[in-house]
Protein backbone atom coordinates (compact mmCIF):
# COMPACT_ATOMS: atom_id res chain seq x y z
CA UNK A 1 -10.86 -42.63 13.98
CA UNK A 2 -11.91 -39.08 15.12
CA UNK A 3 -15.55 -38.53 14.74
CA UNK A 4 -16.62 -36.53 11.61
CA UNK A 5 -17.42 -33.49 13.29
CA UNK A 6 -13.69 -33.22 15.08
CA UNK A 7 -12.54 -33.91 11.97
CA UNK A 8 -14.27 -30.97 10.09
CA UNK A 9 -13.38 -28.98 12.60
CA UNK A 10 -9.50 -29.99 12.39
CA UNK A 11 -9.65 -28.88 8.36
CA UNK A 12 -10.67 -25.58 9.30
CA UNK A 13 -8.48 -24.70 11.51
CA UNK A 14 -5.66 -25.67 9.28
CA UNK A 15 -7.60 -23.69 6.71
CA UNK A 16 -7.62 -20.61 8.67
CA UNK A 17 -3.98 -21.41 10.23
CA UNK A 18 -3.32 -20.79 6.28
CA UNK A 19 -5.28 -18.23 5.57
CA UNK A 20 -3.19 -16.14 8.60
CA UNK A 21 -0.19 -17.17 7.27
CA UNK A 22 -1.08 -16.00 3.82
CA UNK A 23 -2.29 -12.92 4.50
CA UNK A 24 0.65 -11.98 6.53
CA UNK A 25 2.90 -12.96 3.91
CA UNK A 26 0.71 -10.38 1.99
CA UNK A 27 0.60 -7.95 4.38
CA UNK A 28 4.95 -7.78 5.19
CA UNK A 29 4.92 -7.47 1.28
CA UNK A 30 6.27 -10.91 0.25
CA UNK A 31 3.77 -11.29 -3.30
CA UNK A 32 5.90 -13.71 -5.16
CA UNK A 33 6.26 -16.49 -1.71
CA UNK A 34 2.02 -15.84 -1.59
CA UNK A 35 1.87 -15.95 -4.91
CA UNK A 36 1.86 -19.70 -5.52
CA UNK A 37 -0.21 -20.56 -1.90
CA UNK A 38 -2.84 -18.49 -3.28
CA UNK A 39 -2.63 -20.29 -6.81
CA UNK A 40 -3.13 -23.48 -5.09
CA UNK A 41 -6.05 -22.60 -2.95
CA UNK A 42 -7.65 -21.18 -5.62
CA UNK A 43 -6.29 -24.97 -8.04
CA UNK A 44 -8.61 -26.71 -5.51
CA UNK A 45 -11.64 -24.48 -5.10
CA UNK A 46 -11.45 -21.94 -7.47
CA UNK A 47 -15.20 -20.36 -5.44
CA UNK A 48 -12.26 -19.44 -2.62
CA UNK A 49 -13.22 -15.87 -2.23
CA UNK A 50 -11.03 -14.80 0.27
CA UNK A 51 -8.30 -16.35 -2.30
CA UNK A 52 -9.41 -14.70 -5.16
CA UNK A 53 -9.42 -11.35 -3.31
CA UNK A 54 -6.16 -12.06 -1.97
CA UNK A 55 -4.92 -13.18 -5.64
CA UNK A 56 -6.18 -9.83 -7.05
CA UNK A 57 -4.06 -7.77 -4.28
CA UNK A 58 -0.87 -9.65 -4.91
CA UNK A 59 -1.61 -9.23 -9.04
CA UNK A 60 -2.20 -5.57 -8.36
CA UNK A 61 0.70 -5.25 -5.82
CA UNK A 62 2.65 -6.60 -8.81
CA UNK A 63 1.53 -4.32 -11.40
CA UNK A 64 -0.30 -7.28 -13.48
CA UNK A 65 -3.19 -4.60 -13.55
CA UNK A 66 -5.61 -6.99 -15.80
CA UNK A 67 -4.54 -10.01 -14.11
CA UNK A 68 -6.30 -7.96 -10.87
CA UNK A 69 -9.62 -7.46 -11.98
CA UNK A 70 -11.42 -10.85 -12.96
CA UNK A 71 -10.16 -12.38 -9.13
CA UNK A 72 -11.68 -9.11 -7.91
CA UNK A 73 -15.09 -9.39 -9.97
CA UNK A 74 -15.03 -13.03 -8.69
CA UNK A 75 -14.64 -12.59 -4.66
CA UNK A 76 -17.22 -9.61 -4.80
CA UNK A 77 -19.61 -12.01 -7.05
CA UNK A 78 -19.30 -14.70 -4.06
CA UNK A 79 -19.40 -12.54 -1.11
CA UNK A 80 -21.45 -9.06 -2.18
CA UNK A 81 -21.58 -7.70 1.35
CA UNK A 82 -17.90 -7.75 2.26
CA UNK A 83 -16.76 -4.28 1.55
CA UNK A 84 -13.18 -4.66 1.18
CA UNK A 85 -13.88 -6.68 -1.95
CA UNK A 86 -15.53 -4.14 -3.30
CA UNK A 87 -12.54 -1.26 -2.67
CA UNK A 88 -10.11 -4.36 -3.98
CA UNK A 89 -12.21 -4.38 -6.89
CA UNK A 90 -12.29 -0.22 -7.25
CA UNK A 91 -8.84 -0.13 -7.19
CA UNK A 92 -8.52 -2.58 -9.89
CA UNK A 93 -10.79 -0.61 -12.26
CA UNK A 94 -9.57 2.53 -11.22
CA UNK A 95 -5.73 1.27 -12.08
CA UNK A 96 -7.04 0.06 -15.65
CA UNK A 97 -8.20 2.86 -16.39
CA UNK A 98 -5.32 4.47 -15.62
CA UNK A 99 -3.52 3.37 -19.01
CA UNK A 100 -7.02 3.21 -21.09
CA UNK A 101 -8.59 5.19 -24.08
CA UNK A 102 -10.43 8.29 -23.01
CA UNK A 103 -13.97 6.12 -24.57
CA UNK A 104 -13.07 3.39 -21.82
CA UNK A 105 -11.69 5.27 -18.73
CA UNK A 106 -15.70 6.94 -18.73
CA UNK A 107 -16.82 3.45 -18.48
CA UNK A 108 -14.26 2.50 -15.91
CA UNK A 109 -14.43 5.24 -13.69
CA UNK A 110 -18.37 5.06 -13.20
CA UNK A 111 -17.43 1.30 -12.16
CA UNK A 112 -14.77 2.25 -9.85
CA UNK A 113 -17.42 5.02 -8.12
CA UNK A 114 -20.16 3.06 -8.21
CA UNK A 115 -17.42 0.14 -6.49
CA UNK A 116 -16.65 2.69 -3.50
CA UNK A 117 -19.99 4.25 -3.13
CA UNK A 118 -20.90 0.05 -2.70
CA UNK A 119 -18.00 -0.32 -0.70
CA UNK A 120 -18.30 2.79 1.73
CA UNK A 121 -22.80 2.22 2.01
CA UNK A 122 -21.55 -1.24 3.64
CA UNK A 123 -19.13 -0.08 6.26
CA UNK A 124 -19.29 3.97 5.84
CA UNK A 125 -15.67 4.06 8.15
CA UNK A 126 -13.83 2.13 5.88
CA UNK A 127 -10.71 4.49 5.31
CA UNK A 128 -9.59 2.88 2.18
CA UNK A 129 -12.66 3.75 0.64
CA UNK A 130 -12.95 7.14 1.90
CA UNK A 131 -9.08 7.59 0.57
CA UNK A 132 -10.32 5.87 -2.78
CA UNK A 133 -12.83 7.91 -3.02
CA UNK A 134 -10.96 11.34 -1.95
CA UNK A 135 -8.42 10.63 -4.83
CA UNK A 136 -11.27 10.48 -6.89
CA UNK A 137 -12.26 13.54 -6.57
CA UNK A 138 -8.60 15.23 -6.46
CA UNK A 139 -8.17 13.73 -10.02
CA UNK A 140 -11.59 14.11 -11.87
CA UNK A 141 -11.99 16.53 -13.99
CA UNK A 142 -15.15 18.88 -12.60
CA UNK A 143 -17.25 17.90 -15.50
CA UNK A 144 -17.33 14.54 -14.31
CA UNK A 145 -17.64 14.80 -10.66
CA UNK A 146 -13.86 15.95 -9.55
CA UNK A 147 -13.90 18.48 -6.22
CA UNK A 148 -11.31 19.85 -4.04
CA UNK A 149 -13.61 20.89 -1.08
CA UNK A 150 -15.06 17.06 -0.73
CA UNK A 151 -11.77 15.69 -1.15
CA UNK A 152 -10.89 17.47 1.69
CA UNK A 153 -13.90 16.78 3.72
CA UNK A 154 -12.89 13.08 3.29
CA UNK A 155 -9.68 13.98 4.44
CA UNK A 156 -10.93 15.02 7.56
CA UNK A 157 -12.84 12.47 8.02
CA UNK A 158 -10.02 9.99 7.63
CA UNK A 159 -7.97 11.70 9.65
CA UNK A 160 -11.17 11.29 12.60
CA UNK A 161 -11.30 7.57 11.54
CA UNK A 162 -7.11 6.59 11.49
CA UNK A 163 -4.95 9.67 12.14
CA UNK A 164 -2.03 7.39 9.90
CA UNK A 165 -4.35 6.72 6.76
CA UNK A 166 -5.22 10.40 7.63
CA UNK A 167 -1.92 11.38 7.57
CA UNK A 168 -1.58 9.69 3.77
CA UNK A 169 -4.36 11.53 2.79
CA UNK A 170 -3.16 14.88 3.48
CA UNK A 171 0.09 14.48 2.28
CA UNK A 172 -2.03 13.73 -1.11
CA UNK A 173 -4.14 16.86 -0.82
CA UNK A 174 -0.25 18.45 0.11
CA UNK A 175 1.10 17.15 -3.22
CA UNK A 176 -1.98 17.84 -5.89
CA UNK A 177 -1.80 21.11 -5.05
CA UNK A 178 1.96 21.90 -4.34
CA UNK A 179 2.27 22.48 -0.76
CA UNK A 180 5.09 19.96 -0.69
CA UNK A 181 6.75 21.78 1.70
CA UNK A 182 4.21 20.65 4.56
CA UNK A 183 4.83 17.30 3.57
CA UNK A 184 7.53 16.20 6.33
CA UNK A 185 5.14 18.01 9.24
CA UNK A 186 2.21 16.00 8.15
CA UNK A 187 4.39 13.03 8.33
CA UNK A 188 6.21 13.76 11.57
CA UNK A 189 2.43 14.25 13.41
CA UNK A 190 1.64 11.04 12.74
CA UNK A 191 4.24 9.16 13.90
CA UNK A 192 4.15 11.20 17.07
CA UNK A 193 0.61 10.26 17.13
CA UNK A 194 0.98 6.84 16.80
CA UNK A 195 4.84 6.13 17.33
CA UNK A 196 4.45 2.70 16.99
CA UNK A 197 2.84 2.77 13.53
CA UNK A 198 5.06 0.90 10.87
CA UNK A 199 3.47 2.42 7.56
CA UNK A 200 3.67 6.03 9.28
CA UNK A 201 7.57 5.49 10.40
CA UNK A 202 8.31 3.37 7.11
CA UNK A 203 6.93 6.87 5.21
CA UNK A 204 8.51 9.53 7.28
CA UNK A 205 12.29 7.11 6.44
CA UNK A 206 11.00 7.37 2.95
CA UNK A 207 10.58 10.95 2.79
CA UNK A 208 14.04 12.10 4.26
CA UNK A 209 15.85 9.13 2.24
CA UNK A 210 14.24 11.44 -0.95
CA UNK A 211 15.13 14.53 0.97
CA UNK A 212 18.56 13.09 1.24
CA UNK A 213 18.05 13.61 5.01
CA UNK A 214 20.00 9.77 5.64
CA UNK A 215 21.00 9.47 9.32
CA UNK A 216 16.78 10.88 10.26
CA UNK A 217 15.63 8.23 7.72
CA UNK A 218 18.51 5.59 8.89
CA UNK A 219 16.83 6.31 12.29
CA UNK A 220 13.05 6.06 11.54
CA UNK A 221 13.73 3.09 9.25
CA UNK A 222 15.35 0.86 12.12
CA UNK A 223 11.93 1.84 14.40
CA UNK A 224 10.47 0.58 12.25
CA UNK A 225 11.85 -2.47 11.13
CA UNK A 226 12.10 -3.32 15.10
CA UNK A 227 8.60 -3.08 14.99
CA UNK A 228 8.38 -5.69 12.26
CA UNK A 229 11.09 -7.47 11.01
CA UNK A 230 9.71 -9.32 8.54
CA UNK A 231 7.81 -6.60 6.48
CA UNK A 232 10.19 -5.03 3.62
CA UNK A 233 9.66 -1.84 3.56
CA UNK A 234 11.78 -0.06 6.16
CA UNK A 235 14.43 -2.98 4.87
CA UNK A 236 14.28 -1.64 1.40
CA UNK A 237 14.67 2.14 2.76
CA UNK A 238 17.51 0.72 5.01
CA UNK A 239 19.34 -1.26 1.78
CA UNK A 240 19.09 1.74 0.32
CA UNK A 241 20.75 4.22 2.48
CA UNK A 242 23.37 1.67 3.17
CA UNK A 243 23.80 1.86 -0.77
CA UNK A 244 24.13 5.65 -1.27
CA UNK A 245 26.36 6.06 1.53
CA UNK A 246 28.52 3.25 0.63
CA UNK A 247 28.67 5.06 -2.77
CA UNK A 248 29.90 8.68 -1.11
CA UNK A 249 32.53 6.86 0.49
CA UNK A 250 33.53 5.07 -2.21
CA UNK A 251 33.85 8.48 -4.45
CA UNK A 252 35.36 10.13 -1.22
CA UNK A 253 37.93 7.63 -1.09
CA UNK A 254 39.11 8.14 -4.71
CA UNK A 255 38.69 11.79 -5.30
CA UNK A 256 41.63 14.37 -4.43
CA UNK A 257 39.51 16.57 -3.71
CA UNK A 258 37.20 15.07 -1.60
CA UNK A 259 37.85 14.78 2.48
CA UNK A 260 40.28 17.41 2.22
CA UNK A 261 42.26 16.40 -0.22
CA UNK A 262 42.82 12.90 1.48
CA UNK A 263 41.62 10.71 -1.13
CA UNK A 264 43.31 7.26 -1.54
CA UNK A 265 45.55 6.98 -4.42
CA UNK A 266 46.60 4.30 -6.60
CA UNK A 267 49.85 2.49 -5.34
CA UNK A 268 53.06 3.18 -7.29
């Protein structure tokens, strides 16, 4: 028999050898395989906080927007000085609130601030805070706190931190106040700045697949699932260019007037 000590030790790697494989499961987008790991941690020790933050990500991810907050309120009861709890828990409010009575979204939103200003005192370069917190201010009304020229000094501060997040935050600032046209520049920058970025590809496909711009997105797309097959989003992008052209041809081969007149025709 192994002594005790080799055997603790054996239970924890196998506990962290899950937690990896959970997380990236999580992190390539696959909620409803985590899902059910995740529920079983949490079956056998529901004081898992790294499983209850995990659990309120994938409920989030999944648009169970309640079902988010009390595993959120529980990992950043268990471990108060981990800051990405505390953003995970923001984001929960701050989605809530989202589809709340005007009475309740006051109460919300001074949670979900009071969250990132938490959040950002206990690692000040966390860039999902910053973001958090830079949407915050985009969307508030000035009477209770909103302001263009901070949300743009947290822009630039992202951008210092993670030119990609930074990237994401401009092309917010871009869209609240219509400068949509800049959108595909600010994109473009940062995957030449970091060309082997998968969210920063997998948004510039996502862009030109809206901008119907297909063989540029086809392109990006396949970077980027090269980079990492297993994550779905350049997959989804890819399924769905394959779908709209495989639609065009489909109406091209059936119209008369389409491809110059060349359509295929029913047989006699």
């Amino acid at each position: 028999m192994a002594p005790a000590p080799l055997v603790l030790l054996a239970a924890v790697l196998v506990s962290a050898s899950a937690d990896r494989g959970i997380e990236k499961l999580v992190a390539e987008g696959h909620f409803k395989r985590a899902l059910p790991l995740v529920q079983a941690r949490l079956a056998s020790n529901p004081d898992d906080a790294p499983a209850n933050y995990l659990l309120s990500f994938i409920n989030l991810a999944m648009d169970d927007r309640e079902g988010a907050l009390s595993p959120a309120e529980r990992a950043v009861a268990m471990q108060p000085d981990n800051s990405a709890y505390h953003v995970q828990l923001a984001e929960s409010l701050g989605s809530i609130a989202e589809r709340a009575s005007v009475l309740s979204q006051i109460t919300l939103t001074r949670r979900f601030k009071k969250e990132i200003e938490t959040a950002l005192a206990l690692d000040p370069k966390n860039a999902e805070a910053l973001f958090d917190l830079m949407k915050f201010y985009v969307r508030a009304p000035a009477l209770f706190g909103g302001d263009m020229k901070k949300a743009h000094a947290l822009a630039d501060e992202i951008v210092a931190i993670d030119p990609v997040e930074g990237a994401f935050a401009l092309v917010h600032l871009a869209k609240a106040e219509d400068r949509r046209d800049e959108i595909e520049g600010i994109l473009s920058a940062a995957v030449q700045t970091r060309s082997q970025s998968y969210a920063a590809l997998t948004a510039l496909a996502q862009y030109l697949f809206k901008h119907d711009a297909l063989d540029r997105a086809d392109a990006h797309a396949r970077a980027a699932h090269a980079l990492d097959p297993g994550r779905t989003n350049a997959y989804l992008v890819r399924a769905a260019i394959f779908a709209r052209r495989s639609k065009r041809r489909k109406a091209c081969s059936t119209s008369s007037s389409c491809c110059g007149g060349r359509g295929r025709r029913p047989k006699r």
